[in-house]
N, C-alpha and C. Protein backbone atom coordinates (compact mmCIF):
# COMPACT_ATOMS: atom_id res chain seq x y z
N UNK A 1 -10.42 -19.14 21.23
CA UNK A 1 -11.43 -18.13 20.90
C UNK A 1 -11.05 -16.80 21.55
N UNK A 2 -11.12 -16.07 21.26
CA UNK A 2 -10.74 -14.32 21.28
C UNK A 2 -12.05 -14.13 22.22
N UNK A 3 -11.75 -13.32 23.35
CA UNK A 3 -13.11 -12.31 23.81
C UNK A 3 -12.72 -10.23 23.55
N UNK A 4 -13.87 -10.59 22.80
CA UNK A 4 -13.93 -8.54 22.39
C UNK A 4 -14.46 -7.56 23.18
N UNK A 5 -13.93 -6.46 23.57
CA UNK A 5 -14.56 -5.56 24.06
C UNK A 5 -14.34 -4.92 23.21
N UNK A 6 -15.72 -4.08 23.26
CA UNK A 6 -15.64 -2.51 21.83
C UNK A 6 -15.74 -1.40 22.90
N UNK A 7 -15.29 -0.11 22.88
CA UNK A 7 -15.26 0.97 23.95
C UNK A 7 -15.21 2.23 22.16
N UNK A 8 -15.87 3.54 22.84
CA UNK A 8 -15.83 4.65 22.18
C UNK A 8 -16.93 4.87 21.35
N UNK A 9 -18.10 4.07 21.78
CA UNK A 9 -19.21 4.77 21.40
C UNK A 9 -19.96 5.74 22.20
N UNK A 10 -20.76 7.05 21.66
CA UNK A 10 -21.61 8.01 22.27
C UNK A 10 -22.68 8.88 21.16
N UNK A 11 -22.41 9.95 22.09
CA UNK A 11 -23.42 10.53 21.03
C UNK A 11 -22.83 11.83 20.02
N UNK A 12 -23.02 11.90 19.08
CA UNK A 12 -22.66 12.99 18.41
C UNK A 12 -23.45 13.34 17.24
N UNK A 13 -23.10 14.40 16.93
CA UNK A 13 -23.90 15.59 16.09
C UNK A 13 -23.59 14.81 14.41
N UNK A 14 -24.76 15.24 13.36
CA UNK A 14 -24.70 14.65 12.35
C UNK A 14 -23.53 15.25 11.68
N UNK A 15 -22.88 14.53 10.89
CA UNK A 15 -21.57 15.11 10.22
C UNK A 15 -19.84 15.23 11.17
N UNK A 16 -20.24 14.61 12.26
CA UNK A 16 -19.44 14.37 13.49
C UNK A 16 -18.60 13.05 13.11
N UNK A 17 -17.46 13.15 14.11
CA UNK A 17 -17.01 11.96 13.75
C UNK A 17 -16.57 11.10 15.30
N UNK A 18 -16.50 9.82 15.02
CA UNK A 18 -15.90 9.15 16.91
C UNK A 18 -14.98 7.72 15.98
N UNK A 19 -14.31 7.50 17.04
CA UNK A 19 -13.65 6.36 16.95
C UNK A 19 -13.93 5.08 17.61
N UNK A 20 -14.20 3.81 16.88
CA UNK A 20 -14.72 2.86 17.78
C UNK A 20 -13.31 1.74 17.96
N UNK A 21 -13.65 1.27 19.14
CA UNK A 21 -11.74 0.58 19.08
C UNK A 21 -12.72 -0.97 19.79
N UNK A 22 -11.67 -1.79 19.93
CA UNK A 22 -12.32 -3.24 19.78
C UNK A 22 -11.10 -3.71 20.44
N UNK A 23 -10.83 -4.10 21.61
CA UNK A 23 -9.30 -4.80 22.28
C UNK A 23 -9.81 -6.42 22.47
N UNK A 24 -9.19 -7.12 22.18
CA UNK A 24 -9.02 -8.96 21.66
C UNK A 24 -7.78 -9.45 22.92
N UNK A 25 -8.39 -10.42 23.40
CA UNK A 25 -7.63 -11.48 24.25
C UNK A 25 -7.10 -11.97 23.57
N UNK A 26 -6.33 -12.64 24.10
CA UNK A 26 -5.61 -14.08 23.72
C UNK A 26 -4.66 -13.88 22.31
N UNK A 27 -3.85 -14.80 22.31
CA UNK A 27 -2.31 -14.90 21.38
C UNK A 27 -3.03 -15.10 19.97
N UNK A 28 -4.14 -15.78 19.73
CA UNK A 28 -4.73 -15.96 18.20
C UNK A 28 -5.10 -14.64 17.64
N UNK A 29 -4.93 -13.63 17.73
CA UNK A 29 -5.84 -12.34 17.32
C UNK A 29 -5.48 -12.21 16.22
N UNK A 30 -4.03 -12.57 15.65
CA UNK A 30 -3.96 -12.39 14.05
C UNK A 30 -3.75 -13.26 13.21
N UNK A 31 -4.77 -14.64 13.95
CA UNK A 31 -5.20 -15.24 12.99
C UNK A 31 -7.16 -15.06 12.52
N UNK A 32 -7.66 -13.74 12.61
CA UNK A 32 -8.91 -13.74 12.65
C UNK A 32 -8.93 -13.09 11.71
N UNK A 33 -10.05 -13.11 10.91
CA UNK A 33 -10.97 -11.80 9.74
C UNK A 33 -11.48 -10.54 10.78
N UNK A 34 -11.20 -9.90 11.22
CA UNK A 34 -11.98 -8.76 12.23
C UNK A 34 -13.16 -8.14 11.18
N UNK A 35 -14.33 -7.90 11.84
CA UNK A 35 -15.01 -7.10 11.28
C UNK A 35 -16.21 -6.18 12.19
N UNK A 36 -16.83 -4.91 11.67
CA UNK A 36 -17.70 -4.65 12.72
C UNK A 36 -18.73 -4.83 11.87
N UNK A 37 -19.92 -4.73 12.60
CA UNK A 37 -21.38 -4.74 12.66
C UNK A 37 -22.18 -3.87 13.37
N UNK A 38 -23.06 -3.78 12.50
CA UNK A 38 -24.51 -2.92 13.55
C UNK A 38 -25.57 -3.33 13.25
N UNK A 39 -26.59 -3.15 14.13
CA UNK A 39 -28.19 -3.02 14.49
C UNK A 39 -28.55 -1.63 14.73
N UNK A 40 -29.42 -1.27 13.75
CA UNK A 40 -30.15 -0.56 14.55
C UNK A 40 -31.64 -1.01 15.27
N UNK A 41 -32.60 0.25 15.95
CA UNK A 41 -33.53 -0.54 16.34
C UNK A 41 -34.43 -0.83 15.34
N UNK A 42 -35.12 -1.89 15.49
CA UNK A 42 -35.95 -2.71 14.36
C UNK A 42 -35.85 -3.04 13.71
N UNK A 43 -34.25 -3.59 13.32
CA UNK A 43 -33.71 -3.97 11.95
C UNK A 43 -32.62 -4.93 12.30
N UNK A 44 -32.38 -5.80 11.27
CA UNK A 44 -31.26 -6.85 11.33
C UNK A 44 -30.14 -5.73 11.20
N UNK A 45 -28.97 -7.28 12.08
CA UNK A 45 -27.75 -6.68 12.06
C UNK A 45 -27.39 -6.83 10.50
N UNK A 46 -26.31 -5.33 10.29
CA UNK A 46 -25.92 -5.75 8.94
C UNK A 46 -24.48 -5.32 9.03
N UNK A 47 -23.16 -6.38 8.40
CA UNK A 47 -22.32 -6.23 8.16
C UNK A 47 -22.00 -4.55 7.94
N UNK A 48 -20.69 -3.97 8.26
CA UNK A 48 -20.06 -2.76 8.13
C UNK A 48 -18.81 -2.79 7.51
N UNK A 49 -17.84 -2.67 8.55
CA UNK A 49 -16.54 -3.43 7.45
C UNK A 49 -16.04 -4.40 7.83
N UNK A 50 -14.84 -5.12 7.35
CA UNK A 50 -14.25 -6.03 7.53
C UNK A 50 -12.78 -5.62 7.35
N UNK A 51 -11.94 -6.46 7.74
CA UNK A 51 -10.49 -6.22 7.66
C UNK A 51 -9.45 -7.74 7.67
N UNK A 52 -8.42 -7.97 6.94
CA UNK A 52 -8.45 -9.63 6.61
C UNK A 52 -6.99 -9.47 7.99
N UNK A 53 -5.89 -10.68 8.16
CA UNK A 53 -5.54 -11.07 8.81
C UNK A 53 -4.61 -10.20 9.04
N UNK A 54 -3.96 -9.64 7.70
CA UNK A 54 -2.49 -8.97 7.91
C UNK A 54 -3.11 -7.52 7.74
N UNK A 55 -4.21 -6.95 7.77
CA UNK A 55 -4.66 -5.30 7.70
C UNK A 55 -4.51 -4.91 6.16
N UNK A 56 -4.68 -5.61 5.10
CA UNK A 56 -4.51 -4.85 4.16
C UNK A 56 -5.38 -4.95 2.78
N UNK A 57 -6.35 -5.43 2.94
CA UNK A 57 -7.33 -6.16 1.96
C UNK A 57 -8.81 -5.69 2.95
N UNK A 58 -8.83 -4.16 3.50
CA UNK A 58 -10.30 -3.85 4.17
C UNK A 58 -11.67 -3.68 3.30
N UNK A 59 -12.89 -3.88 3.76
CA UNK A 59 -13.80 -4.20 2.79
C UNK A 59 -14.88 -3.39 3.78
N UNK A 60 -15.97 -2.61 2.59
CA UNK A 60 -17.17 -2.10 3.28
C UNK A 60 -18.07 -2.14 2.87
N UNK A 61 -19.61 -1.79 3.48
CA UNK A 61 -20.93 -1.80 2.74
C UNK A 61 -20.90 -0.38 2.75
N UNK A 62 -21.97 -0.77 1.09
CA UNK A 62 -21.97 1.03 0.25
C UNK A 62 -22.01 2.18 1.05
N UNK A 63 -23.07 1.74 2.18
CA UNK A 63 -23.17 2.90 2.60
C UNK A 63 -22.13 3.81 3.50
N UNK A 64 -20.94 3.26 3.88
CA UNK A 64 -19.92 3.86 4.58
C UNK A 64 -18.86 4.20 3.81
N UNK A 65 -18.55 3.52 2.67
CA UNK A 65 -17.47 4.06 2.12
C UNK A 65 -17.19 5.10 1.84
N UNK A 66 -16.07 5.35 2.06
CA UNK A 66 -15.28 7.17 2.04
C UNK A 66 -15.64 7.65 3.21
N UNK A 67 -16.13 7.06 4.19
CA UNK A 67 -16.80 7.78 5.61
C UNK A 67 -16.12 7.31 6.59
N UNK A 68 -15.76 5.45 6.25
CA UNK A 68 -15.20 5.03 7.92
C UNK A 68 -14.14 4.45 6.91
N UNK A 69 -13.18 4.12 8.09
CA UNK A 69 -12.09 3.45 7.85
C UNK A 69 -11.91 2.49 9.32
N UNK A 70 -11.35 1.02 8.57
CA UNK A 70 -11.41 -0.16 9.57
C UNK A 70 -9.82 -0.34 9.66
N UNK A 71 -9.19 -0.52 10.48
CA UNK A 71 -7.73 -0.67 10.79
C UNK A 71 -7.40 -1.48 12.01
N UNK A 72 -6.45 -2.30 11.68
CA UNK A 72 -6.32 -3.50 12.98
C UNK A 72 -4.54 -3.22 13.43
N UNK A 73 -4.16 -3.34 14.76
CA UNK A 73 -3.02 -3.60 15.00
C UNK A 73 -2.68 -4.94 15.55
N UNK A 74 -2.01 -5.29 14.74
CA UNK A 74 -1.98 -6.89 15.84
C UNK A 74 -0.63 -6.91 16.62
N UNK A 75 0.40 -5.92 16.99
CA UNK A 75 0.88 -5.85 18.32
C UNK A 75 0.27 -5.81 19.23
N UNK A 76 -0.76 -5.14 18.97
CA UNK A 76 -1.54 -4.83 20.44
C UNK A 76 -2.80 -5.15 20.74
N UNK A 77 -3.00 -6.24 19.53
CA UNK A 77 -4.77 -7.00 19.51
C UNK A 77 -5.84 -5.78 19.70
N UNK A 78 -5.75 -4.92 18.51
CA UNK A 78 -6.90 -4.36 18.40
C UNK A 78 -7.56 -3.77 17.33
N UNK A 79 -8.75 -3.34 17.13
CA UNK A 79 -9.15 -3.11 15.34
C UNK A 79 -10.33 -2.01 16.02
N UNK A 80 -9.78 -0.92 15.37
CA UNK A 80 -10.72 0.13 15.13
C UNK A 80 -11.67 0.14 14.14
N UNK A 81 -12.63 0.75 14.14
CA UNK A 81 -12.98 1.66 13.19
C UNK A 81 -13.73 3.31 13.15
N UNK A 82 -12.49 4.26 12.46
CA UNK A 82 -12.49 5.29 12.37
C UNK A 82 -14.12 6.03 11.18
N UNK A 83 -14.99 6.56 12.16
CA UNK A 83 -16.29 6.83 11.52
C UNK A 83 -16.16 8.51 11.18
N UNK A 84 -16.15 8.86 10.44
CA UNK A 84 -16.59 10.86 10.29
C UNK A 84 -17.67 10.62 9.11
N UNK A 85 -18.37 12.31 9.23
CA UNK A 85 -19.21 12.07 8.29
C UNK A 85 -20.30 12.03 8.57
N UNK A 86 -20.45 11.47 9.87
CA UNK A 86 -21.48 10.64 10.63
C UNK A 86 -23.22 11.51 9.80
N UNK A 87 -23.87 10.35 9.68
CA UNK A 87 -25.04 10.21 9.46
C UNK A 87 -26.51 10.00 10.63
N UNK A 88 -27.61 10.29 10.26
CA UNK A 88 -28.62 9.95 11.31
C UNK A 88 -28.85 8.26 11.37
N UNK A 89 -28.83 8.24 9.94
CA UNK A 89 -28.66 6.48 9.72
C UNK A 89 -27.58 5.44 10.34
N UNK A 90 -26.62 5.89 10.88
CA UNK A 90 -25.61 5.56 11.35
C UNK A 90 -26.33 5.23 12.55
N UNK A 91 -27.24 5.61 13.17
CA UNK A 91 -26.95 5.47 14.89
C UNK A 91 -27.32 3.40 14.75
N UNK A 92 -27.17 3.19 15.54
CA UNK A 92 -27.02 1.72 15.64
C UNK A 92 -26.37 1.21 16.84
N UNK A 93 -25.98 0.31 17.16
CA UNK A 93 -25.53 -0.42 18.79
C UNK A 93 -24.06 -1.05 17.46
N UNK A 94 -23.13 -0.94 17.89
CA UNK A 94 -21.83 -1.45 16.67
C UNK A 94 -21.23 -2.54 17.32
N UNK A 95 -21.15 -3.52 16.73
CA UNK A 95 -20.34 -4.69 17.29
C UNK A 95 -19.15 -4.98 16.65
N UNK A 96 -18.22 -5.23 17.73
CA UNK A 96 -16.84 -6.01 16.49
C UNK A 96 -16.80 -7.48 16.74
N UNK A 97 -16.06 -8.08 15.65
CA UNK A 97 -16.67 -9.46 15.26
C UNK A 97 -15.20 -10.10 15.04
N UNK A 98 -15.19 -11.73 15.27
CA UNK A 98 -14.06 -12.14 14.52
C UNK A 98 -14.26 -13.31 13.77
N UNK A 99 -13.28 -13.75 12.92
CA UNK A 99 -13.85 -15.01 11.69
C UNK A 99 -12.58 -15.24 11.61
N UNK A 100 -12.56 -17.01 11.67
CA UNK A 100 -11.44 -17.52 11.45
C UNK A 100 -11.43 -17.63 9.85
N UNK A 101 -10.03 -17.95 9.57
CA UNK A 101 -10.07 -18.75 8.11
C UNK A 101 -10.83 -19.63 7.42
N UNK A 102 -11.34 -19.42 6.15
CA UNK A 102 -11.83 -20.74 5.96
C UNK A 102 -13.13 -21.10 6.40
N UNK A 103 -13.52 -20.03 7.48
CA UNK A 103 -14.72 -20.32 8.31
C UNK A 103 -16.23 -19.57 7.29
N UNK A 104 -16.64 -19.73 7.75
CA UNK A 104 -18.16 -18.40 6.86
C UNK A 104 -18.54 -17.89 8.50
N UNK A 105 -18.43 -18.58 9.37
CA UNK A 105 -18.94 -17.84 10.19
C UNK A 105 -18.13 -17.06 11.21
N UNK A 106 -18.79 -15.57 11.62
CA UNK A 106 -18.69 -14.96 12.75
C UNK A 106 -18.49 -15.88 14.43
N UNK A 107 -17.34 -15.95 14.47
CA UNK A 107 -17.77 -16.70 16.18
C UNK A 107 -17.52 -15.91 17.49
N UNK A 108 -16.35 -14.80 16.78
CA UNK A 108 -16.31 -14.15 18.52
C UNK A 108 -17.11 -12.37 18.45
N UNK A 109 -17.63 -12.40 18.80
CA UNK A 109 -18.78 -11.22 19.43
C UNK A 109 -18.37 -10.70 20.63
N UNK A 110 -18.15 -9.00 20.34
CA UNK A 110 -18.23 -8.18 21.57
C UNK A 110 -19.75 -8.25 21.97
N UNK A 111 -19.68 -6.85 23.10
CA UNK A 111 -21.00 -6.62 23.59
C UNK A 111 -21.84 -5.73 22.89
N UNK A 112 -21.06 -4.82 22.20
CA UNK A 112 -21.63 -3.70 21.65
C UNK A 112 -21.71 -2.19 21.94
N UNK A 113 -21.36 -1.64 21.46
CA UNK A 113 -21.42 -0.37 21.65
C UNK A 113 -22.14 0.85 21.07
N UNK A 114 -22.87 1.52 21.97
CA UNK A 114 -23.51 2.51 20.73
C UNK A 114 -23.64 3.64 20.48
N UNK A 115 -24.07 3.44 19.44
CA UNK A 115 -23.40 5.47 18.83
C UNK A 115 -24.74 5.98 18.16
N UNK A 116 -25.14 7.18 18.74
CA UNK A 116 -26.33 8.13 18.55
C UNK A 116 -25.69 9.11 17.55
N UNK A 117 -26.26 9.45 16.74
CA UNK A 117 -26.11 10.25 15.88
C UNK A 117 -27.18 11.22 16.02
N UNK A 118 -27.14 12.44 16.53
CA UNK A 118 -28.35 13.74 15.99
C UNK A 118 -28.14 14.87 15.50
N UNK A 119 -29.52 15.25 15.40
CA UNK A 119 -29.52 16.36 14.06
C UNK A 119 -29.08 17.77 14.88
């Protein structure tokens, strides 16, 4: 099992942009689905993007596309995702996530990181 730290969340201005980065333990890292997630407050977490084993098949919900971009290096066990654009709707606590093959489920969970968005 992989343990995640996510680092590079804060606060920024609407239409701003930040980078969220996600560094992965252990020798398995490119055998995982990476993906991030958010919560905001009072609302379920909801999927953001995803990214498959070898970086090249990335996937998003409507509302980010053309805004973020998800990118993984697996020399160096780690998966960004690059946000501009930034929205008020955006602010949320962002998690990165990992999924084995084959699996449906999410098993390795960072802590979270979060990003304020204001007007």
């Amino acid at each position: 099992q992989v343990q995640l730290v996510e680092s590079g969340g804060g606060l920024v201005q609407a239409g701003g942009s930040l980078r969220l980065s996600c560094a992965a333990s252990g020798r398995t890292f490119r055998l995982y689905t990476m993906g991030w997630f958010r919560q905001a407050p009072g609302k379920e977490r909801e999927f953001v993007a995803r990214i498959d084993q070898g970086g090249v098949k990335p996937s998003y919900t409507d509302s980010v596309k053309g805004r973020f971009t998800i990118s993984r290096d697996n020399a160096n066990n780690t998966v960004t995702l690059q946000m501009t654009n930034l929205r008020l709707e955006d602010t949320a606590v962002y998690y990165c996530a990992g999924r084995l093959p084959l699996l449906s489920t999410w098993s390795a969970w960072g802590q979270g990181t979060q990003v304020t968005v204001s007007s």
